[in-house]
Protein backbone atom coordinates (compact mmCIF):
# COMPACT_ATOMS: atom_id res chain seq x y z
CA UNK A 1 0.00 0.00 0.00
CA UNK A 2 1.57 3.62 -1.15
CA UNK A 3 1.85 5.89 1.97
CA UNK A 4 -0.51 8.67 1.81
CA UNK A 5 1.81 11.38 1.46
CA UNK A 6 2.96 9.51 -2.09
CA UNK A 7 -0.42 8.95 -2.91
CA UNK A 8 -1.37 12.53 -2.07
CA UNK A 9 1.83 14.24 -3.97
CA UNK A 10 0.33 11.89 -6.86
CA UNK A 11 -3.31 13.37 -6.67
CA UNK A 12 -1.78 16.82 -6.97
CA UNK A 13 0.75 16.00 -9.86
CA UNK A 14 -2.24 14.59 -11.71
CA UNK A 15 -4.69 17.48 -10.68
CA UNK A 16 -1.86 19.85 -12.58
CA UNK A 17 -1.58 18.84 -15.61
CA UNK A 18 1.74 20.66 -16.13
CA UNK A 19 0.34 24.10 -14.48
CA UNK A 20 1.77 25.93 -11.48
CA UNK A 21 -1.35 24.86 -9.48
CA UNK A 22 0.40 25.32 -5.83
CA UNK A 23 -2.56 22.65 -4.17
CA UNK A 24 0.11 22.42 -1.21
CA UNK A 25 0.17 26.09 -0.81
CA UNK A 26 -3.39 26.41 -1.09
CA UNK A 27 -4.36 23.92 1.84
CA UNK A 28 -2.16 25.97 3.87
CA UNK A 29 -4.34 29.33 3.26
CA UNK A 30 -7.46 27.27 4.06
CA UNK A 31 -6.22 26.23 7.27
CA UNK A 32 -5.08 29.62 8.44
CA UNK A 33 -8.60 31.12 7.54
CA UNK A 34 -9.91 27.94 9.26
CA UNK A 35 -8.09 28.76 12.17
CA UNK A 36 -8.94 32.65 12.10
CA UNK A 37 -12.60 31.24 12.04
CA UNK A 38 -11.89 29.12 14.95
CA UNK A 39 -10.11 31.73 17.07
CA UNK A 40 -13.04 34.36 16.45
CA UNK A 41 -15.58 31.80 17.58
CA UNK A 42 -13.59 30.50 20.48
CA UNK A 43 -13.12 34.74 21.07
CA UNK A 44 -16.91 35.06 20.97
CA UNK A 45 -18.07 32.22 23.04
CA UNK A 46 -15.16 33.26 25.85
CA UNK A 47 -16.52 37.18 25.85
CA UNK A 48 -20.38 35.17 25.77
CA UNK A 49 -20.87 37.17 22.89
CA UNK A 50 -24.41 36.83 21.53
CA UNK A 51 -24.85 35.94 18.44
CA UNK A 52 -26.78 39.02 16.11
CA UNK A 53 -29.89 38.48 13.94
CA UNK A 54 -28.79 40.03 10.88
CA UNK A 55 -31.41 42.21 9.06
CA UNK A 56 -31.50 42.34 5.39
CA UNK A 57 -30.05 46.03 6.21
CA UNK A 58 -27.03 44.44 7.59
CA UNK A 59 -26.47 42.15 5.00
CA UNK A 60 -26.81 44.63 2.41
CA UNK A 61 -24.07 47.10 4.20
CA UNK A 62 -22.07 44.22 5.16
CA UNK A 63 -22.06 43.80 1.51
CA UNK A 64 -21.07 46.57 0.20
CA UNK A 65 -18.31 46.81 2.45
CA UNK A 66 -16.90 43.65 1.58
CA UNK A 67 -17.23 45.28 -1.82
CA UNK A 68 -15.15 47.98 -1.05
CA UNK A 69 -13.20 46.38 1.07
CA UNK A 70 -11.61 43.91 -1.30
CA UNK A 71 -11.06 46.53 -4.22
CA UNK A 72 -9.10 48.21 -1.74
CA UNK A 73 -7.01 45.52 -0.67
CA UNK A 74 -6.69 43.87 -4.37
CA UNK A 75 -6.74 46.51 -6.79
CA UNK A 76 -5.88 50.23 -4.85
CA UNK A 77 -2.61 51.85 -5.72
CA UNK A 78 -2.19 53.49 -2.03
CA UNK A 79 -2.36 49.20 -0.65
CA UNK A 80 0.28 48.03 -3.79
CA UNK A 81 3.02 47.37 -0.92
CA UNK A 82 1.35 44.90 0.75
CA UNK A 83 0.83 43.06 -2.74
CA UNK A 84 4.17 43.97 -3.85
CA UNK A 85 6.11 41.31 -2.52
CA UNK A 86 3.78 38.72 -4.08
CA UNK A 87 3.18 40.83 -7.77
CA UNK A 88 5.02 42.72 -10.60
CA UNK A 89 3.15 45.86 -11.33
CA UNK A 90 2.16 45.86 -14.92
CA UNK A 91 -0.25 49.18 -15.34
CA UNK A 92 -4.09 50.12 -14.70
CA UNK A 93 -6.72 48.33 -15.42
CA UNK A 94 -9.56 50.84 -14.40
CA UNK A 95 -9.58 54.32 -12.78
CA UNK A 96 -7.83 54.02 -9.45
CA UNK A 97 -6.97 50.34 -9.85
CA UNK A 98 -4.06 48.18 -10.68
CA UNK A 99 -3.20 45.34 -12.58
CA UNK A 100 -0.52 43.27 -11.44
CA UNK A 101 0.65 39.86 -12.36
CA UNK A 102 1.31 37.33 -9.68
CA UNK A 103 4.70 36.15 -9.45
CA UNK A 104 6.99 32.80 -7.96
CA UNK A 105 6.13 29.56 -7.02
CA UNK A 106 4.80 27.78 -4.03
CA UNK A 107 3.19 29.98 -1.36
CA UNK A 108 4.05 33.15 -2.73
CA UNK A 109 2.35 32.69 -5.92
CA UNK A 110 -1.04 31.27 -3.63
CA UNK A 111 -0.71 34.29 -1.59
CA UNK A 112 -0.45 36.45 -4.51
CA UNK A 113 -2.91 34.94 -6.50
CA UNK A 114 -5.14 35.61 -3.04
CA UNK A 115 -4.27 39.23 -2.99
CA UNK A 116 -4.70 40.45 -6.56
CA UNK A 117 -8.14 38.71 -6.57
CA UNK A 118 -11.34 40.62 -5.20
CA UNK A 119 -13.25 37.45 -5.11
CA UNK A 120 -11.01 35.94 -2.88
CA UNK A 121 -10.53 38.15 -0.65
CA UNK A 122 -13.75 38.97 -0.52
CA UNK A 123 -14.50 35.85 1.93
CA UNK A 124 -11.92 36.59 3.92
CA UNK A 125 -13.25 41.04 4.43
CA UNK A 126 -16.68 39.46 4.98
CA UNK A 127 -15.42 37.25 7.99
CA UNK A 128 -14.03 39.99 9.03
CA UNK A 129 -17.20 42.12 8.96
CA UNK A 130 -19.13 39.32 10.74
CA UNK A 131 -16.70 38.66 13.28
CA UNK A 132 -16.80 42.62 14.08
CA UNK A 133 -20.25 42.59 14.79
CA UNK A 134 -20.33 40.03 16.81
CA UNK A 135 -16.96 41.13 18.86
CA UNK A 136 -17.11 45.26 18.83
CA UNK A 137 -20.64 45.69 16.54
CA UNK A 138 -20.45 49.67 17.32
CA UNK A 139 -16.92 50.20 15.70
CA UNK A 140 -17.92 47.52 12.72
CA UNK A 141 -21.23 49.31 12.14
CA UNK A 142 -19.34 52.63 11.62
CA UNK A 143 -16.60 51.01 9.46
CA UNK A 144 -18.93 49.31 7.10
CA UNK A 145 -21.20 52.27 7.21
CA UNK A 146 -17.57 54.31 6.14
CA UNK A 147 -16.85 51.51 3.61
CA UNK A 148 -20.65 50.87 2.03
CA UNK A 149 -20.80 54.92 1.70
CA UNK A 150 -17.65 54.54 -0.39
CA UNK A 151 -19.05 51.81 -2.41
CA UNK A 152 -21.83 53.88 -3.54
CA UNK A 153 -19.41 56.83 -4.02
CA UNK A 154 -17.34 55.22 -6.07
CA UNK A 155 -20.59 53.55 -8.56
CA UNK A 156 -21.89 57.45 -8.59
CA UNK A 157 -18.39 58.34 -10.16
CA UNK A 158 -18.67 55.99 -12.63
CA UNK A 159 -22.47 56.76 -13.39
CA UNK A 160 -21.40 60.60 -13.34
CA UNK A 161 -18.78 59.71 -16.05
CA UNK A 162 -20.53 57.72 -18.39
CA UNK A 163 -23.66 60.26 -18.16
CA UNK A 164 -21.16 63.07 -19.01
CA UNK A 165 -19.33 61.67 -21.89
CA UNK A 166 -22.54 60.08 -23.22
CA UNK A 167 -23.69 63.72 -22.85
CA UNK A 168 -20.72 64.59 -24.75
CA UNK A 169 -21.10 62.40 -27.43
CA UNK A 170 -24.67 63.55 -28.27
């Protein structure tokens, strides 16, 4: 019988296919946002932290904050350093944002391909957002409040922009 690790280094040589898939890398990020979820929950049930009843209100700021939140991680110029050491910078790709390529092997290119993507990150800003309402849900309402208004700031812009240059074009 092959040992597991063998028969699990085999899985993710198959699972490949000749690509830079880092699967090893990968588990790793899993396990520490398992472990982040763990620690808030074990933080909660030590402070006996009641659980809220969100209210389609909440969900809807906590969603545009999330939103906003991972644009601004993934894609603003101003948070570039903490991508740097994980991307090459490579130009814009839309008013305000970035596009950078990920870059090495291993973990660095899992946690790069983690921090140039919006989607991704986007699980991890709305843990965050539900494990600040349940641990300090006064200072959480205000930051996704801050970060929601933004959200809708930042779709006016664009709506202001495309009204004037279709205004423009008429």
């Amino acid at each position: 019988m092959m040992p597991l690790h063998e028969r699990l280094h085999r899985e993710a040589h198959a699972y490949k296919d000749g690509n830079d898939r880092p699967l090893a890398a990968y588990t790793g990020l899993m396990a520490v946002y398992g472990a982040a979820v763990a620690g808030i929950a074990a933080a909660a049930r030590s402070g006996r932290r009641e659980l809220p009843d969100p209210r389609p209100w909440d969900v809807a700021l906590n969603a545009l904050s999330t939103h906003q939140l991972s644009r601004l991680l993934t894609k603003d110029p101003v948070t570039s350093p903490l991508r740097a050491p994980f991307t090459r910078f490579e130009g814009t790709s839309a008013p305000a944002e970035l596009k950078e390529e990920v870059r090495g092997t291993g973990a660095r290119k899992a946690v790069g391909e983690l921090v140039t993507c919006p989607f991704c990150v986007g699980l991890w800003a709305a843990t965050a957002c539900t494990a600040g309402s349940v641990l300090a849900p006064r200072a959480t309402r205000l930051a996704t409040a801050t970060l929601a208004a933004l959200s809708v700031a930042d779709f006016l812009q664009y709506a202001y922009a495309a009204a004037q240059q279709a205004a423009g074009e008429t």
